[in-house]
Protein backbone atom coordinates (compact mmCIF):
# COMPACT_ATOMS: atom_id res chain seq x y z
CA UNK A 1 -42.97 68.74 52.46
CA UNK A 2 -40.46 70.86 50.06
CA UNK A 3 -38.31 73.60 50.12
CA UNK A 4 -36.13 70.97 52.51
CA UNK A 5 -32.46 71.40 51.67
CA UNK A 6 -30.69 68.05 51.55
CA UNK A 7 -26.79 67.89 51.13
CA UNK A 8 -25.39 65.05 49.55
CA UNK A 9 -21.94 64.05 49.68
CA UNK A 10 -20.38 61.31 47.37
CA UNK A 11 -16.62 61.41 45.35
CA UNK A 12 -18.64 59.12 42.74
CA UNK A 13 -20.01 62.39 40.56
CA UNK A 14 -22.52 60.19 39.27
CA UNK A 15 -24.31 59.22 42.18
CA UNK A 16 -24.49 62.77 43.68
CA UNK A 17 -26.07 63.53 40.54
CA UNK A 18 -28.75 60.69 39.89
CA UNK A 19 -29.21 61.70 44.14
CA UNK A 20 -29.92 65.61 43.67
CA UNK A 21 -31.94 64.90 40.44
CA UNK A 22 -34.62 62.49 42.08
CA UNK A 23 -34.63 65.02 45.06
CA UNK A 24 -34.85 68.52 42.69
CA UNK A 25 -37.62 66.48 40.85
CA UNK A 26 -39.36 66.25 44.33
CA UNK A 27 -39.03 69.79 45.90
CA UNK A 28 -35.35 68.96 47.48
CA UNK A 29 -32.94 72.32 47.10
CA UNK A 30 -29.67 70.25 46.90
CA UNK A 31 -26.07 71.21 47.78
CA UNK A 32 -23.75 68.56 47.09
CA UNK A 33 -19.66 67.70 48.41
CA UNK A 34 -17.00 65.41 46.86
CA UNK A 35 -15.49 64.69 50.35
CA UNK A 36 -15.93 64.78 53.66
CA UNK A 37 -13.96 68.00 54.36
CA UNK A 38 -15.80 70.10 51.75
CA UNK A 39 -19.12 68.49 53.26
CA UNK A 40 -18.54 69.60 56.91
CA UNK A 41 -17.71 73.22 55.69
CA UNK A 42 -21.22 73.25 53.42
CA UNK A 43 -22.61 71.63 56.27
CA UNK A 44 -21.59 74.53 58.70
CA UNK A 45 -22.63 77.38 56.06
CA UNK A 46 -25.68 76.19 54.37
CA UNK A 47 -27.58 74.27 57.38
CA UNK A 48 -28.93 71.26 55.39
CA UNK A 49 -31.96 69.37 56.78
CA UNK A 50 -30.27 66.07 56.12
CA UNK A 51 -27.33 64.79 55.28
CA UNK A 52 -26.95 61.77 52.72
CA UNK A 53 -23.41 60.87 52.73
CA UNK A 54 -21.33 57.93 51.03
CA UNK A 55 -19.07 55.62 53.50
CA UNK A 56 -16.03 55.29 51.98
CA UNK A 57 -14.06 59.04 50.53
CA UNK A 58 -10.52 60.50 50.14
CA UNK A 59 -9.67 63.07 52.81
CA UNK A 60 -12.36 62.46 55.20
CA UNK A 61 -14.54 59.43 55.22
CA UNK A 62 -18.54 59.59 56.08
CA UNK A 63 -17.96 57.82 59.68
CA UNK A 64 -15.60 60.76 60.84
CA UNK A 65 -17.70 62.97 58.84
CA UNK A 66 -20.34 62.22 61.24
CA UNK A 67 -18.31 62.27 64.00
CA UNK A 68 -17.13 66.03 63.45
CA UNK A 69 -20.84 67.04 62.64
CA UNK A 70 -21.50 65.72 66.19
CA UNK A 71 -19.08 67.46 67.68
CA UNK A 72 -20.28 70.85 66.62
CA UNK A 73 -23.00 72.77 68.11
CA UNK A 74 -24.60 73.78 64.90
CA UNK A 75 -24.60 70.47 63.22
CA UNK A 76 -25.16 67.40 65.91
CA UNK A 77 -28.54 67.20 65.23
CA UNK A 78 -28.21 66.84 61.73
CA UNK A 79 -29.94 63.76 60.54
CA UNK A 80 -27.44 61.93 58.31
CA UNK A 81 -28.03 58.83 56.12
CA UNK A 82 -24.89 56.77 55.30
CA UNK A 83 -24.55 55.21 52.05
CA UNK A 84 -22.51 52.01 52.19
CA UNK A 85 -20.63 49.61 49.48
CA UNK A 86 -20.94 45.94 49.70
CA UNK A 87 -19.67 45.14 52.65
CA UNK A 88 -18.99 47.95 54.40
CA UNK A 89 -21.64 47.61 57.17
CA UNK A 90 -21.34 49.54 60.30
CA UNK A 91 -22.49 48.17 63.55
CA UNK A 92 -25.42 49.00 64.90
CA UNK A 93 -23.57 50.48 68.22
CA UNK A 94 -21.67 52.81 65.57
CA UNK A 95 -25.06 53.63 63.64
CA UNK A 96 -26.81 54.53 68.07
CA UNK A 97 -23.86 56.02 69.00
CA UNK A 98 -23.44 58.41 66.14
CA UNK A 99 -26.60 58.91 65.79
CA UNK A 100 -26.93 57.87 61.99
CA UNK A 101 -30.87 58.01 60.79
CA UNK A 102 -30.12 55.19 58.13
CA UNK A 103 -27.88 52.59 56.74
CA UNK A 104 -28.42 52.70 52.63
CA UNK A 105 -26.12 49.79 51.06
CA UNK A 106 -24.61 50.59 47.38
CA UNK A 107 -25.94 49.98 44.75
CA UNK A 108 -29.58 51.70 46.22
CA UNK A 109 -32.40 53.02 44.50
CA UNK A 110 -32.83 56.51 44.86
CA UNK A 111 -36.57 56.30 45.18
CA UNK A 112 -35.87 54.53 48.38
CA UNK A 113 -33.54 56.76 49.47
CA UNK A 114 -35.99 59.53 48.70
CA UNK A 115 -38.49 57.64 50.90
CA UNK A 116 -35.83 57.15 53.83
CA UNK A 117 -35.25 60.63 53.76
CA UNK A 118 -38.88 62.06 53.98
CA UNK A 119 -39.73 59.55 56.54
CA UNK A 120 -36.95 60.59 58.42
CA UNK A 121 -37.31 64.46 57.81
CA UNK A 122 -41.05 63.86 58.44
CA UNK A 123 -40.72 61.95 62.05
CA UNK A 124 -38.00 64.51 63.16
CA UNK A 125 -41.42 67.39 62.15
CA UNK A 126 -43.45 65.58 63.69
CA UNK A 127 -41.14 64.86 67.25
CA UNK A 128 -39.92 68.46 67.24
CA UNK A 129 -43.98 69.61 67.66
CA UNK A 130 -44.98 66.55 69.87
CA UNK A 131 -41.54 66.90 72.08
């Protein structure tokens, strides 16, 4: 399954880029944000399949990130995967309720993440033909 475009939002540079260089290497077109503000406009423009985006940011963290992407008509069903430090865990009521694919706590490996993300991309395929 490539050609999927994944944005990825993180204000740690290097993780967005050790993220969009396992994902490239895989078929992934990647956008990428610093923040959540910049993310949500990308978000609206370019369409993403999925959404990988870090917890804590400056302007606009990932929980109210997701929160505006569900409030808009052409980005609630984006699947989004929330990247978490230490102990930054979000409950599982906030994970139903915003309807947040995945949990990912820092430091992850990105061949997991790239796992999380197909077998989420791939069950969302395989629901939207078997609805």
């Amino acid at each position: 399954m490539t050609g999927k475009k994944v944005l990825v939002v993180d204000d740690e540079i290097h993780i967005v880029h050790v993220v969009a260089i396992k994902l490239r290497n895989n078929g992934y077109e990647v956008v990428s944000a610093e923040n959540g503000v910049e993310a949500f406009e990308l978000a609206c423009q370019e369409k993403p399949d999925i959404i990988v985006t870090d917890f804590q940011m400056p302007a606009m963290t990932g929980l109210e990130l997701v929160e505006k992407l569900r409030q808009t008509e052409q980005t609630k069903d984006i699947p989004v995967i929330l990247l978490t430090a230490r102990n930054f865990a979000i409950s599982q009521e906030q994970q139903e309720n915003l309807q947040i694919s995945d949990c990912l706590s820092k430091p992850f490996s990105p061949r997991e993440l790239l796992g999380n993300i197909e077998d989420i991309l791939y069950h969302r395929a395989v629901s939207q033909e078997n609805p």
